[in-house]
PDB file of N, CA and C in Angstrom:
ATOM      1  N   UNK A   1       7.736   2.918   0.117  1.00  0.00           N
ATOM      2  CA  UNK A   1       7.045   2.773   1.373  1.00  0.00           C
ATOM      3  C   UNK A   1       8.004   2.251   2.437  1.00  0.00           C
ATOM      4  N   UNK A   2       8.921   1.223   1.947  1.00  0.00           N
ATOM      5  CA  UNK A   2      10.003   1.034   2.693  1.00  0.00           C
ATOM      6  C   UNK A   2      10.613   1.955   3.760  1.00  0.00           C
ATOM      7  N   UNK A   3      11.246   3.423   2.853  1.00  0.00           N
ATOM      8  CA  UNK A   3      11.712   4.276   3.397  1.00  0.00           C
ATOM      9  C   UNK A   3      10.925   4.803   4.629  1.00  0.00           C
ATOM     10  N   UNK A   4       9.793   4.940   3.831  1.00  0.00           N
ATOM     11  CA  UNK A   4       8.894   5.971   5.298  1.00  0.00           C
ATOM     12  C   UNK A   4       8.295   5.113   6.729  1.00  0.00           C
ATOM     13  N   UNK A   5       8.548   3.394   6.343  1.00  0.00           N
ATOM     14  CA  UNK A   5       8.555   2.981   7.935  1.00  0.00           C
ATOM     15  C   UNK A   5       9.527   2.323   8.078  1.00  0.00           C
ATOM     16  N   UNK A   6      10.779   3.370   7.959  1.00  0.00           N
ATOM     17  CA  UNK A   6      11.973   2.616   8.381  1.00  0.00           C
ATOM     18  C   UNK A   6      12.329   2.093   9.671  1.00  0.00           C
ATOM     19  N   UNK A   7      12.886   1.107  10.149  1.00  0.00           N
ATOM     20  CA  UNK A   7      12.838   0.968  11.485  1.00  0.00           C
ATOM     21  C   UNK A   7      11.777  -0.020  12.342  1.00  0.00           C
ATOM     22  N   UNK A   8      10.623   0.168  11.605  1.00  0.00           N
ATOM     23  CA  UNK A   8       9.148  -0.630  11.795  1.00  0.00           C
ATOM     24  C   UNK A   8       9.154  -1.888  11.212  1.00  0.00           C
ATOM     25  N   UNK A   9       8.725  -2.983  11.525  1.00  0.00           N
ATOM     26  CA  UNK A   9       8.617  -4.248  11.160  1.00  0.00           C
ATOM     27  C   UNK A   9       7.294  -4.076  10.404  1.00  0.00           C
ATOM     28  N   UNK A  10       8.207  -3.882   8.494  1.00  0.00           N
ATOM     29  CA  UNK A  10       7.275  -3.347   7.445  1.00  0.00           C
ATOM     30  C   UNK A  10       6.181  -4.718   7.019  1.00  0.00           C
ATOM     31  N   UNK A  11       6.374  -5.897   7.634  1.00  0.00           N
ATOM     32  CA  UNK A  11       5.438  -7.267   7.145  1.00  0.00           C
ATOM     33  C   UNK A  11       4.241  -6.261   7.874  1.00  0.00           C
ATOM     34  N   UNK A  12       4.780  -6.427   9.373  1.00  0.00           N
ATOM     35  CA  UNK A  12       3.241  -5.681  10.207  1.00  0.00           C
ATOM     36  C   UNK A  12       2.988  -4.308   9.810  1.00  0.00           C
ATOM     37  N   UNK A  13       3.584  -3.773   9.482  1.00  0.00           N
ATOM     38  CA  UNK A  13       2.699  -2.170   8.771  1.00  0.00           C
ATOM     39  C   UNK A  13       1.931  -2.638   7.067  1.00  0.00           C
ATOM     40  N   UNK A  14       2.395  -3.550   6.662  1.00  0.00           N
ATOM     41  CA  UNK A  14       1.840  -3.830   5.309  1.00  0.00           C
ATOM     42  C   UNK A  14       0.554  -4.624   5.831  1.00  0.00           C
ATOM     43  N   UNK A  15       0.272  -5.214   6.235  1.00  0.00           N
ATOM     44  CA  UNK A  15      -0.919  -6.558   7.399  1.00  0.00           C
ATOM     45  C   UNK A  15      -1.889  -5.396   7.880  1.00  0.00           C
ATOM     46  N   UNK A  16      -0.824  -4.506   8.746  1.00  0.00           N
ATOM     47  CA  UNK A  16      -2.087  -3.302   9.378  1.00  0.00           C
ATOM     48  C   UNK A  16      -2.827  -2.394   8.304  1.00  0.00           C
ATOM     49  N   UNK A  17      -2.428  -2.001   7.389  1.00  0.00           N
ATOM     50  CA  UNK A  17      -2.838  -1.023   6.646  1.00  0.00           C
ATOM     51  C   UNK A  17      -3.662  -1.912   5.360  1.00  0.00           C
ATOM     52  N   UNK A  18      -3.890  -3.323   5.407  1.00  0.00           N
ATOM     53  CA  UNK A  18      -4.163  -3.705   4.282  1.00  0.00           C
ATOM     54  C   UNK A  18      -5.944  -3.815   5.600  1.00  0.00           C
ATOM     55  N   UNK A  19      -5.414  -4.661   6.311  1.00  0.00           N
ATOM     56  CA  UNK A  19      -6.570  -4.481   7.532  1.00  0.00           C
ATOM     57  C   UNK A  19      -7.657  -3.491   7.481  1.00  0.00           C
ATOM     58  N   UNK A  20      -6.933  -2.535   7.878  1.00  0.00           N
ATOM     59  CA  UNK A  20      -7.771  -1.178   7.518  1.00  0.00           C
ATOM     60  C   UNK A  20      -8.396  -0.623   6.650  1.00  0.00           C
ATOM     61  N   UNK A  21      -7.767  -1.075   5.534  1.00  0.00           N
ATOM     62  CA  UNK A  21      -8.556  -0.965   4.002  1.00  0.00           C
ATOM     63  C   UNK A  21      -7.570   0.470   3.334  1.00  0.00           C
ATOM     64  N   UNK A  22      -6.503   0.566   3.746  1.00  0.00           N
ATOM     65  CA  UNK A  22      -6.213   1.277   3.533  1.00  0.00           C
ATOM     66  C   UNK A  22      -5.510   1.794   2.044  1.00  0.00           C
ATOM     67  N   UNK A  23      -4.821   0.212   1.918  1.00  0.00           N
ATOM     68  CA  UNK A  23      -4.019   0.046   0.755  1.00  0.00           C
ATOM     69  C   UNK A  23      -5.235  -0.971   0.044  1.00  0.00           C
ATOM     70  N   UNK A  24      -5.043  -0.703  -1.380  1.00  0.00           N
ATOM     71  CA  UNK A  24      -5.913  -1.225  -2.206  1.00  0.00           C
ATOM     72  C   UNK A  24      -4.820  -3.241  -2.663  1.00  0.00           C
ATOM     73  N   UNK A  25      -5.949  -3.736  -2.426  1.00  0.00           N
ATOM     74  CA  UNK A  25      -5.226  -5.124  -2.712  1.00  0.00           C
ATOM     75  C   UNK A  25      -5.278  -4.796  -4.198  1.00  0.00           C
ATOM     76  N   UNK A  26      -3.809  -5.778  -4.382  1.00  0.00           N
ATOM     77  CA  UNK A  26      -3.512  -6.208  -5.913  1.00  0.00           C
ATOM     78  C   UNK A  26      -3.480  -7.626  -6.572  1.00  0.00           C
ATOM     79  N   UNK A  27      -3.526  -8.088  -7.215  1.00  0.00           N
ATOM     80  CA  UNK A  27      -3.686  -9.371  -7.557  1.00  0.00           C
ATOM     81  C   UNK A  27      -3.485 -10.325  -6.589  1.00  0.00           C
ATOM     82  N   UNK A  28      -3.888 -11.274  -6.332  1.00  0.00           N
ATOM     83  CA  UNK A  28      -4.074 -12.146  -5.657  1.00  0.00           C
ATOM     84  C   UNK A  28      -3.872 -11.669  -4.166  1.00  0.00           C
ATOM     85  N   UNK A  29      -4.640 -11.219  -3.943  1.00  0.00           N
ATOM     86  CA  UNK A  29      -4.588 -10.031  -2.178  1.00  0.00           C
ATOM     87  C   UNK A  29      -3.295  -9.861  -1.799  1.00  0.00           C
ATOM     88  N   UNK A  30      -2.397  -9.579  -2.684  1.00  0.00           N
ATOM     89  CA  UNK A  30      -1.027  -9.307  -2.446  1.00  0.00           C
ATOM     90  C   UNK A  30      -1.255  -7.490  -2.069  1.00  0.00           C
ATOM     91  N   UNK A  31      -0.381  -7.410  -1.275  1.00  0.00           N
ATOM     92  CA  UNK A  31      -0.445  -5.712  -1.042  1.00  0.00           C
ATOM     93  C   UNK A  31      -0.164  -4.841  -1.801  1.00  0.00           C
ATOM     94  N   UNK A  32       1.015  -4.902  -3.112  1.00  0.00           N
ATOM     95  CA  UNK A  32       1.032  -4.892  -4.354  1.00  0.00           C
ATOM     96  C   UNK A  32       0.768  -5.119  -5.581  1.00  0.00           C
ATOM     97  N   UNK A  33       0.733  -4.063  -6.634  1.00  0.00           N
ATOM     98  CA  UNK A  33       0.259  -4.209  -7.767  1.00  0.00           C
ATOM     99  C   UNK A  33       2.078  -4.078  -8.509  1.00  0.00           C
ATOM    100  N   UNK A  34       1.509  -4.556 -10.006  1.00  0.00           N
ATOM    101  CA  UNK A  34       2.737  -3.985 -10.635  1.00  0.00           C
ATOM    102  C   UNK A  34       1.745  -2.799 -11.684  1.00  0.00           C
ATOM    103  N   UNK A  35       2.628  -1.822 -12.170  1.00  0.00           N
ATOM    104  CA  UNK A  35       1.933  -0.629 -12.494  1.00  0.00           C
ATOM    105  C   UNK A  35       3.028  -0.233 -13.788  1.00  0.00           C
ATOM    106  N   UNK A  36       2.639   0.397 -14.869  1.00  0.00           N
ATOM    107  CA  UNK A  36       3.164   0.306 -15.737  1.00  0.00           C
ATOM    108  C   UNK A  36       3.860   2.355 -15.951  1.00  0.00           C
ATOM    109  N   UNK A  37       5.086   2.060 -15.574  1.00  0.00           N
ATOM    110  CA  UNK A  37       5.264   3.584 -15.641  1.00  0.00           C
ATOM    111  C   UNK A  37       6.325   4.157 -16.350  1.00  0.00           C
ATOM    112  N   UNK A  38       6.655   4.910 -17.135  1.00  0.00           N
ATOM    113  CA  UNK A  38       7.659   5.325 -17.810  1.00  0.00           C
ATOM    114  C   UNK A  38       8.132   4.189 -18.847  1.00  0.00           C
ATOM    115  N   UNK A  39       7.041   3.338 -19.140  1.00  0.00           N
ATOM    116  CA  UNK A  39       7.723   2.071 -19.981  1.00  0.00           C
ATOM    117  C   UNK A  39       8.276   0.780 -19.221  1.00  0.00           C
ATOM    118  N   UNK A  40       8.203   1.236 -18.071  1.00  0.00           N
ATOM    119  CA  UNK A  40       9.063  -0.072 -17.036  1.00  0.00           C
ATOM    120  C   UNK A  40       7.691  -0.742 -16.130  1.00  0.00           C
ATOM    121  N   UNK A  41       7.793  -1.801 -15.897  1.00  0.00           N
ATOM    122  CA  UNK A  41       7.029  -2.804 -15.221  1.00  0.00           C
ATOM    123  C   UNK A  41       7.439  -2.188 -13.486  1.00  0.00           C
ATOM    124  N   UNK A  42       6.618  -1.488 -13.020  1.00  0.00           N
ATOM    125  CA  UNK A  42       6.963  -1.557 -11.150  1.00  0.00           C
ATOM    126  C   UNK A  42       6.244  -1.908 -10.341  1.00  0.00           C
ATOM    127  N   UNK A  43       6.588  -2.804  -9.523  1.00  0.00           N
ATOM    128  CA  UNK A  43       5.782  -2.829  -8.202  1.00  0.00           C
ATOM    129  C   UNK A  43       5.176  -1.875  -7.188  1.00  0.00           C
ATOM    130  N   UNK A  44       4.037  -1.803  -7.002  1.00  0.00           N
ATOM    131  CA  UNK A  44       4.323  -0.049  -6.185  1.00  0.00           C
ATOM    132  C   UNK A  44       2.905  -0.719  -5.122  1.00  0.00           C
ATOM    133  N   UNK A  45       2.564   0.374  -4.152  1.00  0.00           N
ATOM    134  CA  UNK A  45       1.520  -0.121  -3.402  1.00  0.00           C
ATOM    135  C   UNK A  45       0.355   1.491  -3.698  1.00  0.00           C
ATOM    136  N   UNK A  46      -0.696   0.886  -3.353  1.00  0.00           N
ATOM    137  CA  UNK A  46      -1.701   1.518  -3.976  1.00  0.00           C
ATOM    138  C   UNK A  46      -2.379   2.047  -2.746  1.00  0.00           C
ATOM    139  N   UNK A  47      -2.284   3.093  -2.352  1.00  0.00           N
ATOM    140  CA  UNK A  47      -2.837   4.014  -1.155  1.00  0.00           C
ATOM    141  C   UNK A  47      -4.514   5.023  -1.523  1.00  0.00           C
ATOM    142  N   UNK A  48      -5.301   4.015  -0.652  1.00  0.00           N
ATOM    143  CA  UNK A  48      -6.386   4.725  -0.918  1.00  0.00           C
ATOM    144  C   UNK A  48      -7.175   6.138  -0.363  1.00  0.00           C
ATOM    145  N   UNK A  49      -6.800   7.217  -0.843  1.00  0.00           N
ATOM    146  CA  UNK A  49      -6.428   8.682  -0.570  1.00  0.00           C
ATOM    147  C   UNK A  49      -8.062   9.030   0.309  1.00  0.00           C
ATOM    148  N   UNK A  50      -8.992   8.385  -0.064  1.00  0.00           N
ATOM    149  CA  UNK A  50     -10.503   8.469   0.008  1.00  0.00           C
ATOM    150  C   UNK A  50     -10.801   7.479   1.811  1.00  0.00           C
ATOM    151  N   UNK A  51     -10.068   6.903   1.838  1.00  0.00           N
ATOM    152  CA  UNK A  51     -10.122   5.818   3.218  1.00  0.00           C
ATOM    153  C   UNK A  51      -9.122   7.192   4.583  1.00  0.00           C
ATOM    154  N   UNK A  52      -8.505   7.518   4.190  1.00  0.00           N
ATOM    155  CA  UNK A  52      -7.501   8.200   4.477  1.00  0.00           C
ATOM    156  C   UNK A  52      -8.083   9.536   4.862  1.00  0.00           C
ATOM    157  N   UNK A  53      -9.172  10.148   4.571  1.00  0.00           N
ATOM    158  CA  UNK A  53      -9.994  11.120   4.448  1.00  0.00           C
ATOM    159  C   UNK A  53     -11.061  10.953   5.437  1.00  0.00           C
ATOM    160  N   UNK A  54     -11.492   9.836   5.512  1.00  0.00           N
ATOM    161  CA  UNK A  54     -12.682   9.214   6.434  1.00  0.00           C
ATOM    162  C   UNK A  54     -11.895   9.274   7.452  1.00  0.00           C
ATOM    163  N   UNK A  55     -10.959   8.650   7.930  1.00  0.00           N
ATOM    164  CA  UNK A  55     -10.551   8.389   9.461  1.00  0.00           C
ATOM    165  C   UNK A  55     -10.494   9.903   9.910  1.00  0.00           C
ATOM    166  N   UNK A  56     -10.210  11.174   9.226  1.00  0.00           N
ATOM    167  CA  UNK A  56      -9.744  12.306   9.972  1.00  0.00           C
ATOM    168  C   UNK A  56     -11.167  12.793  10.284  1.00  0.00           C
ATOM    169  N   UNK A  57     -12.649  12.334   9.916  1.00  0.00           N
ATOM    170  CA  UNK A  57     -13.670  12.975  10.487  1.00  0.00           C
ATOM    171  C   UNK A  57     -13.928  12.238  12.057  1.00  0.00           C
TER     172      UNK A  57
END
């Protein structure tokens, strides 16, 4: 997620989009989850595809 708001002050795009409901909170209303993938422990952020769908009507 880094990459794609490069340039943007990512604290305030992580704040705005959690706002919005956009990103799914993860443990302790952190904006991240850790997610278990290929065997490795990752941090990743959780984009809710269904919230994302609503705003375009």
């Amino acid at each position: 997620m880094r990459e794609a708001f490069k340039g943007f002050d990512f604290g305030r795009v992580v704040r705005t989009l959690q706002q919005s409901g956009l990103l799914a909170p993860g443990a302790d209303d952190k904006a991240s989850r850790v997610k278990r993938i290929h065997a490795r422990n990752v941090r990743v952020y959780v984009v809710q595809p269904e919230k994302l769908a609503a705003g375009r009507a």
